[in-house]
PDB file of N, CA and C in Angstrom:
ATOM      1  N   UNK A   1     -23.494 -45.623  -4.282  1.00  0.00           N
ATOM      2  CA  UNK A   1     -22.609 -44.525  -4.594  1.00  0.00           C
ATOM      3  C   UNK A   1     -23.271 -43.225  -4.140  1.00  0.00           C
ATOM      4  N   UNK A   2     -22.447 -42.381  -3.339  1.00  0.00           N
ATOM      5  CA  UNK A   2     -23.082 -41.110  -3.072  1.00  0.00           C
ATOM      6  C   UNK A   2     -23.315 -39.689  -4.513  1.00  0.00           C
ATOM      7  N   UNK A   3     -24.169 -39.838  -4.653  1.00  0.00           N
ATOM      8  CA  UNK A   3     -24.975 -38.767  -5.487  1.00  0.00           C
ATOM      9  C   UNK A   3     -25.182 -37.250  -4.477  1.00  0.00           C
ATOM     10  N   UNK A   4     -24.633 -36.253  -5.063  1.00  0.00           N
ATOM     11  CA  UNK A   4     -24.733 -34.802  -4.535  1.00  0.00           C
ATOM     12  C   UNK A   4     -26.067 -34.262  -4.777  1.00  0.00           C
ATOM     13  N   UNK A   5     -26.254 -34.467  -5.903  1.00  0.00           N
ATOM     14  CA  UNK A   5     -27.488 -33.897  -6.115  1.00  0.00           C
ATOM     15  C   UNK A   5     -29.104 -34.328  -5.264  1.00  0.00           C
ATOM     16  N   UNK A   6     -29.069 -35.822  -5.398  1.00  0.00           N
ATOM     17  CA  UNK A   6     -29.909 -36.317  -4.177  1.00  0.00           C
ATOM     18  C   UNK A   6     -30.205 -35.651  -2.920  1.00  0.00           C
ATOM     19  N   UNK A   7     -28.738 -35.152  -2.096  1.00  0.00           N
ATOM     20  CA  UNK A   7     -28.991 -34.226  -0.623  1.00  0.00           C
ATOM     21  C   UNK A   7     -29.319 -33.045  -0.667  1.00  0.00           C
ATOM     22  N   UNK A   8     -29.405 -32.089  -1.961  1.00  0.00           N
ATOM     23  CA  UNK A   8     -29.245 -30.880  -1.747  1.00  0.00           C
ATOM     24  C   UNK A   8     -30.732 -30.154  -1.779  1.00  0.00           C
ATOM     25  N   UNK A   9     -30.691 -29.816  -1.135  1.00  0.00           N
ATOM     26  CA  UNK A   9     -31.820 -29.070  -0.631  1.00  0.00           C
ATOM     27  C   UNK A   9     -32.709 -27.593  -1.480  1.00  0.00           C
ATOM     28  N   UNK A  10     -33.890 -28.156  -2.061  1.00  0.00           N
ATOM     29  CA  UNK A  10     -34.681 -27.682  -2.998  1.00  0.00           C
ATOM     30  C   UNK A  10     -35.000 -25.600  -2.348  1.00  0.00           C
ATOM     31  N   UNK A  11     -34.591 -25.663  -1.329  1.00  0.00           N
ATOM     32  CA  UNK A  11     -35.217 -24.164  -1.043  1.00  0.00           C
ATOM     33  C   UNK A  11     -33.411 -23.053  -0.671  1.00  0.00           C
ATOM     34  N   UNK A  12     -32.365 -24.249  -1.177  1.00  0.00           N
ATOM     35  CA  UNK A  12     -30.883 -23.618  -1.474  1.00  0.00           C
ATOM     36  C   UNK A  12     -30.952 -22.920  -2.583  1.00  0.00           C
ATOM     37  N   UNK A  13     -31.104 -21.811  -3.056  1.00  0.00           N
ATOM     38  CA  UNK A  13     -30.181 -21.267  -4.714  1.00  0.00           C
ATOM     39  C   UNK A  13     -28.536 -21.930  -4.916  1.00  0.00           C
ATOM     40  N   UNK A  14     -29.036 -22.166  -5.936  1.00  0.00           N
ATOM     41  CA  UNK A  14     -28.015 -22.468  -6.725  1.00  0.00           C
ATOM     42  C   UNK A  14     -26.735 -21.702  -6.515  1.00  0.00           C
ATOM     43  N   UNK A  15     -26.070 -22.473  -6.591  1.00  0.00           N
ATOM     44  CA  UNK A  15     -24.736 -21.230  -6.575  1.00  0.00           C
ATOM     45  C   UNK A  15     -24.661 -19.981  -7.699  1.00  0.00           C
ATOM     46  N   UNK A  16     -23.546 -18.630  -7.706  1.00  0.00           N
ATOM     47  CA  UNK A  16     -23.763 -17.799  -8.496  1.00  0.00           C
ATOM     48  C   UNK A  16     -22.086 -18.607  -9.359  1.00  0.00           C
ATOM     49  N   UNK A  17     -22.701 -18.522 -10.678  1.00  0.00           N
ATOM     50  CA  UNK A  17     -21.130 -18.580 -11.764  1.00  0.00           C
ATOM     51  C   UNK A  17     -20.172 -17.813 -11.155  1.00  0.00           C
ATOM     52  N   UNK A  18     -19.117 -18.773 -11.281  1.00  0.00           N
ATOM     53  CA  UNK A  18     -17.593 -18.784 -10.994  1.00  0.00           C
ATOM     54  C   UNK A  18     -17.070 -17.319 -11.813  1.00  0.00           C
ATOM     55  N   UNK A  19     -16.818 -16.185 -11.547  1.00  0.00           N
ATOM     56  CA  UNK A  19     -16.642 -15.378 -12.516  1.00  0.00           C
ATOM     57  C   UNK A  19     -14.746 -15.284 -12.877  1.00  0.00           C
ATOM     58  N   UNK A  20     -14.255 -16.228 -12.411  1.00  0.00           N
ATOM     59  CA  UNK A  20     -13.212 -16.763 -12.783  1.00  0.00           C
ATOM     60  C   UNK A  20     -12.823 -17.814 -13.809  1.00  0.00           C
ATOM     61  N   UNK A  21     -14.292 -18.032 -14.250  1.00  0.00           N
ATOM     62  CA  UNK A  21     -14.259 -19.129 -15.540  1.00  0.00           C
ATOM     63  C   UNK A  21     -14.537 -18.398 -16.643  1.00  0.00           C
ATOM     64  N   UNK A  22     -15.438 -17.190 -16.565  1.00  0.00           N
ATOM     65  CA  UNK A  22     -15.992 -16.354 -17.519  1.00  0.00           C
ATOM     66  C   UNK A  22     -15.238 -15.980 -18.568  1.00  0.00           C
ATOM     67  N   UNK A  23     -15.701 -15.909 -19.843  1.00  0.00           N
ATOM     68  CA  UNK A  23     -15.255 -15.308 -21.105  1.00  0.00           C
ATOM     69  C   UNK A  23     -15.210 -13.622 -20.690  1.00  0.00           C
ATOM     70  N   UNK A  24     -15.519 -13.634 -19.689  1.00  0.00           N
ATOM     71  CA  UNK A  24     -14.973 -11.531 -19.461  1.00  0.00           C
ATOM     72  C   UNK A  24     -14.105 -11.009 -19.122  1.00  0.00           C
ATOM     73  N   UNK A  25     -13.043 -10.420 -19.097  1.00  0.00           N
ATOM     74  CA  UNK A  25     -12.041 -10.099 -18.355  1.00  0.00           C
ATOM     75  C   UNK A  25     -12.523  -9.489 -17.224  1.00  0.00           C
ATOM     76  N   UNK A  26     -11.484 -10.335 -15.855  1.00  0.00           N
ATOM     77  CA  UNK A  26     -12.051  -9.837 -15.019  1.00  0.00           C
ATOM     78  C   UNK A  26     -11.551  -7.910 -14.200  1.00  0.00           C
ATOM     79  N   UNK A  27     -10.424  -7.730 -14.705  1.00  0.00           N
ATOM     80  CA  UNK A  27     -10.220  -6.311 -15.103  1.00  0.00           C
ATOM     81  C   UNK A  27     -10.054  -5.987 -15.994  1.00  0.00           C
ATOM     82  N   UNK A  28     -10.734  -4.944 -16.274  1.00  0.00           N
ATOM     83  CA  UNK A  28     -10.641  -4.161 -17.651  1.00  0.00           C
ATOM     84  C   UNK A  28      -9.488  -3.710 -18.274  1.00  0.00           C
ATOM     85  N   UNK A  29      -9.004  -3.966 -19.244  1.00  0.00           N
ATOM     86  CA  UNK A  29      -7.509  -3.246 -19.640  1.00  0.00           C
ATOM     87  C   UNK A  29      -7.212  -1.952 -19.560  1.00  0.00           C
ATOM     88  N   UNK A  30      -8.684  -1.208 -19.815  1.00  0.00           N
ATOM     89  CA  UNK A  30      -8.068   0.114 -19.497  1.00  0.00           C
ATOM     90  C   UNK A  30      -7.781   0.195 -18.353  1.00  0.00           C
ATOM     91  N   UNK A  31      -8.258  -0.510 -16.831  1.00  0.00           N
ATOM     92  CA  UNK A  31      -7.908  -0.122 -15.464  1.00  0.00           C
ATOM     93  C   UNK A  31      -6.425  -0.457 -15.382  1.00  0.00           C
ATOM     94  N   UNK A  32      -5.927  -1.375 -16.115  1.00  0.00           N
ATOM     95  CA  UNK A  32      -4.671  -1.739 -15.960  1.00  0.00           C
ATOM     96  C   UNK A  32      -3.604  -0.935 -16.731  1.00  0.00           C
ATOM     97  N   UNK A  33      -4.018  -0.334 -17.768  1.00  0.00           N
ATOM     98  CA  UNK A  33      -3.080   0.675 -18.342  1.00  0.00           C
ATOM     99  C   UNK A  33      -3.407   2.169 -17.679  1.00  0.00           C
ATOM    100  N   UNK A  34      -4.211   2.527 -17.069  1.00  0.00           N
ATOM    101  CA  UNK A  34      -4.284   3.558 -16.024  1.00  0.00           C
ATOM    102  C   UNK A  34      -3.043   3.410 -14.581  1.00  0.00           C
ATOM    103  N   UNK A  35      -3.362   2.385 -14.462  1.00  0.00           N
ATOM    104  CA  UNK A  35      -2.514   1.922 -13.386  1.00  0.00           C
ATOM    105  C   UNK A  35      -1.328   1.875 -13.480  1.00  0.00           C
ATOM    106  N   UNK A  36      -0.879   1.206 -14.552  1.00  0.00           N
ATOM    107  CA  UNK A  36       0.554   1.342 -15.168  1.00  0.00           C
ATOM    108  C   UNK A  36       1.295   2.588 -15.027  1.00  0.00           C
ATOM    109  N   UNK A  37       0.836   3.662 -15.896  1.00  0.00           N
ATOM    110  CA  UNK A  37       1.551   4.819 -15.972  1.00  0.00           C
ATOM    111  C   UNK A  37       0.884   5.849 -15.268  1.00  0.00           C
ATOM    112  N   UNK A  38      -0.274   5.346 -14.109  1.00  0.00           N
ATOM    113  CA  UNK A  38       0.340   6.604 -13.186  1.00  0.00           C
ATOM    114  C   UNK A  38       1.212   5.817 -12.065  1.00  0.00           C
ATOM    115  N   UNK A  39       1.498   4.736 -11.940  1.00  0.00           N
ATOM    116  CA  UNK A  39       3.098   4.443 -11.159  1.00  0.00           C
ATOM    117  C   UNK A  39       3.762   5.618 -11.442  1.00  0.00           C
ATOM    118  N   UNK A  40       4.870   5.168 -12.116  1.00  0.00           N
ATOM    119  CA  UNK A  40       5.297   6.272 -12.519  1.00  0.00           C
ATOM    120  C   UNK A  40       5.613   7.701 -12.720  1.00  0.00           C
ATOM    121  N   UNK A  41       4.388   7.884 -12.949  1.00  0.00           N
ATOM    122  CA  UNK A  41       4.228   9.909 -13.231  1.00  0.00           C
ATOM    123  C   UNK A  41       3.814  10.023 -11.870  1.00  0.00           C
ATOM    124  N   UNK A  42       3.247   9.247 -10.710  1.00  0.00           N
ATOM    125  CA  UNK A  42       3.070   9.842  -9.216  1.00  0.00           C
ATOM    126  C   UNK A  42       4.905   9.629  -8.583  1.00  0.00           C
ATOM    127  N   UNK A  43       5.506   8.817  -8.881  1.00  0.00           N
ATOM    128  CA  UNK A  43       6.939   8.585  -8.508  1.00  0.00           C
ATOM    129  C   UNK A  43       7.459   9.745  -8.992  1.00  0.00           C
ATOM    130  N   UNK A  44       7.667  10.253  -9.742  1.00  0.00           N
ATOM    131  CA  UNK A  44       8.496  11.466 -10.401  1.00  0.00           C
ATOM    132  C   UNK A  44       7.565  12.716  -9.783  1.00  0.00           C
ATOM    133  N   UNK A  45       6.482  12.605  -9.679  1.00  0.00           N
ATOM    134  CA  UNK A  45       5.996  13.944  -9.029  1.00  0.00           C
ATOM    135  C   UNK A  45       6.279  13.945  -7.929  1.00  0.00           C
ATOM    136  N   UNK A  46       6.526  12.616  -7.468  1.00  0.00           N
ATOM    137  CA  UNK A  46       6.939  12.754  -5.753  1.00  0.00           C
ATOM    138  C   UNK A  46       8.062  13.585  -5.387  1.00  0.00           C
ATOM    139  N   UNK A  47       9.175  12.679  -6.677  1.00  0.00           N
ATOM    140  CA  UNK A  47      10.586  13.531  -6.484  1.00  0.00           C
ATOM    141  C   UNK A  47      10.898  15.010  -6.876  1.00  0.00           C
ATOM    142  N   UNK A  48       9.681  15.602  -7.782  1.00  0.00           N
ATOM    143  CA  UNK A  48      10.391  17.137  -8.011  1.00  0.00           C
ATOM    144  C   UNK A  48       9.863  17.722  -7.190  1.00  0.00           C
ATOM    145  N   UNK A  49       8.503  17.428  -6.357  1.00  0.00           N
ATOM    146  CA  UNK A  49       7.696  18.026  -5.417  1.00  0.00           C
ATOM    147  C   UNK A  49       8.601  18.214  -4.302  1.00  0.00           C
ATOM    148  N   UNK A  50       9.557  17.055  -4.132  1.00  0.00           N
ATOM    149  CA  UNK A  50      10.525  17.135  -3.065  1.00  0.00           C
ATOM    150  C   UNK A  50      11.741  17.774  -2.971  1.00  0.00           C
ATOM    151  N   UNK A  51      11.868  18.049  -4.460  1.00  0.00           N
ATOM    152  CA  UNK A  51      13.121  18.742  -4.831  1.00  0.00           C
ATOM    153  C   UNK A  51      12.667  20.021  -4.772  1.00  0.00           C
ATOM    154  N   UNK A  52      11.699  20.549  -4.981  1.00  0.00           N
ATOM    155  CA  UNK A  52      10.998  22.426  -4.962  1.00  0.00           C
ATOM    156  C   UNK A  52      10.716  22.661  -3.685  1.00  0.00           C
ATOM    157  N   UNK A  53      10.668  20.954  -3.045  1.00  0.00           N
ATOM    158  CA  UNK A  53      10.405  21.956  -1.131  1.00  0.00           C
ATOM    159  C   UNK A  53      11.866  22.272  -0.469  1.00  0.00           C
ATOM    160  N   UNK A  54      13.088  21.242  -1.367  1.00  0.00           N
ATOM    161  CA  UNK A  54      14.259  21.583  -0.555  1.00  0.00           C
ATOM    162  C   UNK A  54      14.567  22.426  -1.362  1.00  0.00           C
ATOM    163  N   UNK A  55      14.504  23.165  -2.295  1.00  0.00           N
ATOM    164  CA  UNK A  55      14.596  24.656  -3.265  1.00  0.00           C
ATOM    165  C   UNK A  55      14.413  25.489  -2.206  1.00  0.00           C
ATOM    166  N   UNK A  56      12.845  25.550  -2.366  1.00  0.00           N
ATOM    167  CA  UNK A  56      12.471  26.449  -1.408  1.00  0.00           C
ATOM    168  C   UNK A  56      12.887  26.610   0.444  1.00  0.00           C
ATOM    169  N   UNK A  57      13.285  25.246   0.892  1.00  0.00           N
ATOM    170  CA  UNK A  57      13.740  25.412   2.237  1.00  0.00           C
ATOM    171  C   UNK A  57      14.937  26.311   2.431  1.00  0.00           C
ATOM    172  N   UNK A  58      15.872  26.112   1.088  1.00  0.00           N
ATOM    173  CA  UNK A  58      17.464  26.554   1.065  1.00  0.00           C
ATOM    174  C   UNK A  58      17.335  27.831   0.577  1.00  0.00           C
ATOM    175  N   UNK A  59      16.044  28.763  -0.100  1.00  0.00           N
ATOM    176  CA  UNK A  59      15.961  30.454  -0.335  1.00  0.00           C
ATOM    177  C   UNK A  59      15.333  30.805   0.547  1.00  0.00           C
ATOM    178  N   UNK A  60      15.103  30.062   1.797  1.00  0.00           N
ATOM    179  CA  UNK A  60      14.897  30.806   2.954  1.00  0.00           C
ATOM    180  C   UNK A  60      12.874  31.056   3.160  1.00  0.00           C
ATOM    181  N   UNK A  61      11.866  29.862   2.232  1.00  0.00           N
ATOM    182  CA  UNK A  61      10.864  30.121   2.046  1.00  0.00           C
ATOM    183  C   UNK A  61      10.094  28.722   2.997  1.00  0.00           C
ATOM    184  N   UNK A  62      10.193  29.105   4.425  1.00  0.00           N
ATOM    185  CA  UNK A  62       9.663  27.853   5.099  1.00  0.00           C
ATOM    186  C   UNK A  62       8.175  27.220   4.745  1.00  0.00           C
ATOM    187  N   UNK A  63       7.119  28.281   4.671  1.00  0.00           N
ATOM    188  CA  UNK A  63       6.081  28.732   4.170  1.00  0.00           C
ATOM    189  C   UNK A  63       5.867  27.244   3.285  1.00  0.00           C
ATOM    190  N   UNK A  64       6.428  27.737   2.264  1.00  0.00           N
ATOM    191  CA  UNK A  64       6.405  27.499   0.729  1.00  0.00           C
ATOM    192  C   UNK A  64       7.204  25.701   0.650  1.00  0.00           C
ATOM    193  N   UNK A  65       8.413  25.378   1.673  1.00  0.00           N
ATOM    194  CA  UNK A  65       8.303  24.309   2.036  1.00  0.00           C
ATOM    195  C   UNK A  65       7.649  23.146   2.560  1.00  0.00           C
ATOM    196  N   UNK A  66       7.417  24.148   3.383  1.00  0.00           N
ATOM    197  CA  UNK A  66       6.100  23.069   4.179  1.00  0.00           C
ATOM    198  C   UNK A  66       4.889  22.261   3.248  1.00  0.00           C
ATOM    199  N   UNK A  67       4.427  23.805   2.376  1.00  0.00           N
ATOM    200  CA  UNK A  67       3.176  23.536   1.684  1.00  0.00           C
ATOM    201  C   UNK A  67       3.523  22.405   0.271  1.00  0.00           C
ATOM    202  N   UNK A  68       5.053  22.418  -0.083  1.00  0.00           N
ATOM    203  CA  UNK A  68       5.289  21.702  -1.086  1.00  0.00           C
ATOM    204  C   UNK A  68       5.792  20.006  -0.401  1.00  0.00           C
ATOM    205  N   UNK A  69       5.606  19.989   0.829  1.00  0.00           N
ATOM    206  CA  UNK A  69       6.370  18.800   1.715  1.00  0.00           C
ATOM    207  C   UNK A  69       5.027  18.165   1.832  1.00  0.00           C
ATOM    208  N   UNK A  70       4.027  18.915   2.082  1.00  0.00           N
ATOM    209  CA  UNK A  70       2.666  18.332   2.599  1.00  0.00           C
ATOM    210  C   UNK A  70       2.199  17.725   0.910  1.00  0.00           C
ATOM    211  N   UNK A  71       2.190  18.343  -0.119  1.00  0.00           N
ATOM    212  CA  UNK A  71       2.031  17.935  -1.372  1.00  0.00           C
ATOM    213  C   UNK A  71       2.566  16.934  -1.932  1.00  0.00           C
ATOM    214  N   UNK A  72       3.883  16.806  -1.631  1.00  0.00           N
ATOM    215  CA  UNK A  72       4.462  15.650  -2.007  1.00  0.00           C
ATOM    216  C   UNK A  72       3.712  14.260  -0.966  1.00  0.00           C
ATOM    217  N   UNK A  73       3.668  14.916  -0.085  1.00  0.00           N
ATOM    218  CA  UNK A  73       3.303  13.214   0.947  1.00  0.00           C
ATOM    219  C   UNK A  73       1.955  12.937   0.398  1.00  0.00           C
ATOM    220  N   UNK A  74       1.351  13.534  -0.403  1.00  0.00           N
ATOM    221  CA  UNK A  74      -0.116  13.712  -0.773  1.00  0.00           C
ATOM    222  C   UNK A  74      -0.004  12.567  -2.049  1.00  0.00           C
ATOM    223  N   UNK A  75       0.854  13.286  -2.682  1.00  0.00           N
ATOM    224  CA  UNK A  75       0.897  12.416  -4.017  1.00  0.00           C
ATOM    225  C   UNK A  75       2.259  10.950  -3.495  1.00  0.00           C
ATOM    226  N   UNK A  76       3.002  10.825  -3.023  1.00  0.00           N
ATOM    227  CA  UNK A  76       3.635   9.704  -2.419  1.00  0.00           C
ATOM    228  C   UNK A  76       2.245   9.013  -1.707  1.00  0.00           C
ATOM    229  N   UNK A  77       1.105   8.829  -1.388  1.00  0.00           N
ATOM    230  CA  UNK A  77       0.262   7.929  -0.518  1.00  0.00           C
ATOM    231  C   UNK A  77      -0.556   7.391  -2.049  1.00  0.00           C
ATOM    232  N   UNK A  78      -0.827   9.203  -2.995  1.00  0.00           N
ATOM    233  CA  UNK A  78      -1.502   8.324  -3.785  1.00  0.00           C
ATOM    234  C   UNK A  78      -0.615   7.297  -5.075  1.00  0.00           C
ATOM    235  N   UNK A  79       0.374   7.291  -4.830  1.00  0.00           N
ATOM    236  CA  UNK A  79       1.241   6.336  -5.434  1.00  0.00           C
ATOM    237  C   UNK A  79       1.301   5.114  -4.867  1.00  0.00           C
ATOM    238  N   UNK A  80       1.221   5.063  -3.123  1.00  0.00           N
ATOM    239  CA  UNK A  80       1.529   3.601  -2.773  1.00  0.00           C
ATOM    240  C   UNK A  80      -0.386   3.255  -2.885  1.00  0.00           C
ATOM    241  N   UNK A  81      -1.100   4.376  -3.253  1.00  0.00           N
ATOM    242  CA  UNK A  81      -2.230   3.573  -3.254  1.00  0.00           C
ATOM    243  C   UNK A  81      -2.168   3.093  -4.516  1.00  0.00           C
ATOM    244  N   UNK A  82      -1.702   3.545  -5.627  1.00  0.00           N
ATOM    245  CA  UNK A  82      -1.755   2.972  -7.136  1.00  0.00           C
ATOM    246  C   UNK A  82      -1.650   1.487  -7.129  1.00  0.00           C
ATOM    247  N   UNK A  83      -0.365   1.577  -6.621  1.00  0.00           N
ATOM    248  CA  UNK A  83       0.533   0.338  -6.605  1.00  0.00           C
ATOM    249  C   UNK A  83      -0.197  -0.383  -6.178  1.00  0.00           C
ATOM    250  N   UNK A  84      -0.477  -0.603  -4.954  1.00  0.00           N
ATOM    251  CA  UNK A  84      -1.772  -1.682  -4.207  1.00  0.00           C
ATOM    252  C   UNK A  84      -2.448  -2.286  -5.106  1.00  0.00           C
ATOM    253  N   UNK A  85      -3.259  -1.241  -5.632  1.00  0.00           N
ATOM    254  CA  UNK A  85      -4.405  -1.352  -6.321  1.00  0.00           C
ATOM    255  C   UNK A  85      -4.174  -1.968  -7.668  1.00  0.00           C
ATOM    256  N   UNK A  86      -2.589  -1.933  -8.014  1.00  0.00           N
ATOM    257  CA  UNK A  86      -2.348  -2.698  -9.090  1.00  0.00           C
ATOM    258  C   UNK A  86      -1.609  -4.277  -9.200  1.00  0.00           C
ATOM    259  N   UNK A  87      -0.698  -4.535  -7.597  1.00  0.00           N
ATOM    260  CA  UNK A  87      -0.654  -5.696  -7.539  1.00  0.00           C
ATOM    261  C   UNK A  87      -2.235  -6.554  -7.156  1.00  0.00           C
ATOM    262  N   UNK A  88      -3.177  -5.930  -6.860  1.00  0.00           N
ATOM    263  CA  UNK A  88      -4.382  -6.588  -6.763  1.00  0.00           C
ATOM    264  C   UNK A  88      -4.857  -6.778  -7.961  1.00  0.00           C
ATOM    265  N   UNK A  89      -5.147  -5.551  -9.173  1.00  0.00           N
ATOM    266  CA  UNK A  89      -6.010  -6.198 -10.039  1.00  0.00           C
ATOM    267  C   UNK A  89      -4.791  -7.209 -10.783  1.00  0.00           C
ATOM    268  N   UNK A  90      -3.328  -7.389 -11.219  1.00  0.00           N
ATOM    269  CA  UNK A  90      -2.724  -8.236 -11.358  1.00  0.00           C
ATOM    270  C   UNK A  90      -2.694  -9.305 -11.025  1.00  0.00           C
ATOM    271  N   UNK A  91      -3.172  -9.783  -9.850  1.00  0.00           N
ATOM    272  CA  UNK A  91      -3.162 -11.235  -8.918  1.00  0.00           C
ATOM    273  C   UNK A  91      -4.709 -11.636  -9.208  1.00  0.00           C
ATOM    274  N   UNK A  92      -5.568 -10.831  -9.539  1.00  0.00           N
ATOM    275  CA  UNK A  92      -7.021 -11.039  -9.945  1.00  0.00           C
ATOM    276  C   UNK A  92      -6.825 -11.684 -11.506  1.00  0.00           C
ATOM    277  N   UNK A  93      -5.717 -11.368 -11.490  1.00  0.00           N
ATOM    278  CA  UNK A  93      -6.178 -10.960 -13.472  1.00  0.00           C
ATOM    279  C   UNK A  93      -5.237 -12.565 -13.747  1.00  0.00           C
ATOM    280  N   UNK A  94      -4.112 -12.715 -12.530  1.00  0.00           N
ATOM    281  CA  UNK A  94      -3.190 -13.930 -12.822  1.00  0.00           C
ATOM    282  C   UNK A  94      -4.465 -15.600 -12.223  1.00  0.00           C
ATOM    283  N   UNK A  95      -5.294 -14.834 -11.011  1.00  0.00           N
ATOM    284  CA  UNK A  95      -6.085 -16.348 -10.869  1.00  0.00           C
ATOM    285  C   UNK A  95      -7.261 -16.410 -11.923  1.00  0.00           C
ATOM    286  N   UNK A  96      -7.423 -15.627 -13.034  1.00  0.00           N
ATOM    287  CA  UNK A  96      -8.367 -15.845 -13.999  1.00  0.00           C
ATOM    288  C   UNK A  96      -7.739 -16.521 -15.326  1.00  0.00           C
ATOM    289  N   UNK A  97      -6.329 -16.549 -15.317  1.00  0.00           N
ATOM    290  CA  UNK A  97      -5.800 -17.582 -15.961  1.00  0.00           C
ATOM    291  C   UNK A  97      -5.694 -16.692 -17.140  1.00  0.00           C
ATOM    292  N   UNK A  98      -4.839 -17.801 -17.958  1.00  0.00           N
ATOM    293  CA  UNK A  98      -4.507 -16.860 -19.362  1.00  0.00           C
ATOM    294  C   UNK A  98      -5.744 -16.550 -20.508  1.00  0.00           C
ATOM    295  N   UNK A  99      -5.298 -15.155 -21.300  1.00  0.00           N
ATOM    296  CA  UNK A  99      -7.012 -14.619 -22.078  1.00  0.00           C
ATOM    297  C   UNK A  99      -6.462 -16.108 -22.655  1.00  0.00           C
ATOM    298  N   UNK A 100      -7.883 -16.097 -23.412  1.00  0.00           N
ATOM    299  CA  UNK A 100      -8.313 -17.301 -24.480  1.00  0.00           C
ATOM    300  C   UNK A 100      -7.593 -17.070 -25.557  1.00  0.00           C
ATOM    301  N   UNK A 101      -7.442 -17.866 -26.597  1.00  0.00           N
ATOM    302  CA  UNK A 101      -6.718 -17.954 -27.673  1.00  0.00           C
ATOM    303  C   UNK A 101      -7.768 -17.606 -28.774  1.00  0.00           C
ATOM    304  N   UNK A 102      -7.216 -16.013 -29.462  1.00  0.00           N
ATOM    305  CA  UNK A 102      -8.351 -15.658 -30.570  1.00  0.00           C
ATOM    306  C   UNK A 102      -8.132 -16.333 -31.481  1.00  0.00           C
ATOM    307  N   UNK A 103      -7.227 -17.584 -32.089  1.00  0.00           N
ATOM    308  CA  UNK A 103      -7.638 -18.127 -32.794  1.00  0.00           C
ATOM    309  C   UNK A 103      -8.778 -18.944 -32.902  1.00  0.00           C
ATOM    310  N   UNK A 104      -9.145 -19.477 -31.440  1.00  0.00           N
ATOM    311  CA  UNK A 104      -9.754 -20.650 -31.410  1.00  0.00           C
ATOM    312  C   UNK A 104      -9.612 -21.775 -31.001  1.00  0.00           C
ATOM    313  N   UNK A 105      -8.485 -22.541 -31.512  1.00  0.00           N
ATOM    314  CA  UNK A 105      -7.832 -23.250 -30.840  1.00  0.00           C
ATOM    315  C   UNK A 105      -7.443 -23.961 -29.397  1.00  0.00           C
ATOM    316  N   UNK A 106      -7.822 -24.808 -29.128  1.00  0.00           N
ATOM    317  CA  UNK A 106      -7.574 -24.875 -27.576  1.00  0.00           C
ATOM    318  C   UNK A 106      -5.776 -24.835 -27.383  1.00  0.00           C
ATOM    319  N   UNK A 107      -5.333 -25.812 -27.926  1.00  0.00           N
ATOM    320  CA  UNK A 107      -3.974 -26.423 -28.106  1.00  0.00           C
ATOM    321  C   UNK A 107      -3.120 -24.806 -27.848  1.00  0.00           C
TER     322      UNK A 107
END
């Protein structure tokens, strides 16, 4: 019968723990409730930022458009960066499987 341990080679390290088995969460909850609600509050800043540059385009303040057009695309990038960053730690957080049961209990 083939035995693994027999071939493996004494000057290999060991592998490092699976940190997908670990009793730790592998994101922190606060990163995930950060993430959560600035969705959101960057989405709505996107839209009034966009609504004060077409304010300002229509009183005749190109200036003042521009600078509120460039602001909005500022906060619209850091929104699609949120998002990213939150279907990732989500898909991290879904292959670490469900938290443990604080009762104890396996069942």
């Amino acid at each position: 019968m083939y035995d693994e341990q027999e071939h493996i080679c004494p000057h290999i390290p060991a592998p490092l723990p699976n940190f997908l088995e670990a009793d730790i969460p592998v994101v922190p909850k606060k990163l995930l409730q950060v993430l959560v609600f600035a969705l959101p509050l960057s989405l709505v800043s996107f839209a009034v930022l966009m609504g004060g540059s077409a304010l300002a385009r229509a009183l005749g303040d190109p200036g003042g458009a521009r600078a509120l057009g460039w602001i909005a695309a500022a906060v619209l990038m850091l929104g699609l960066t949120d998002m990213i960053l939150l279907i990732t730690a989500l898909g991290l957080q879904a292959l670490a499987g469900p938290p443990p049961d604080p009762s104890g209990d396996p069942d």
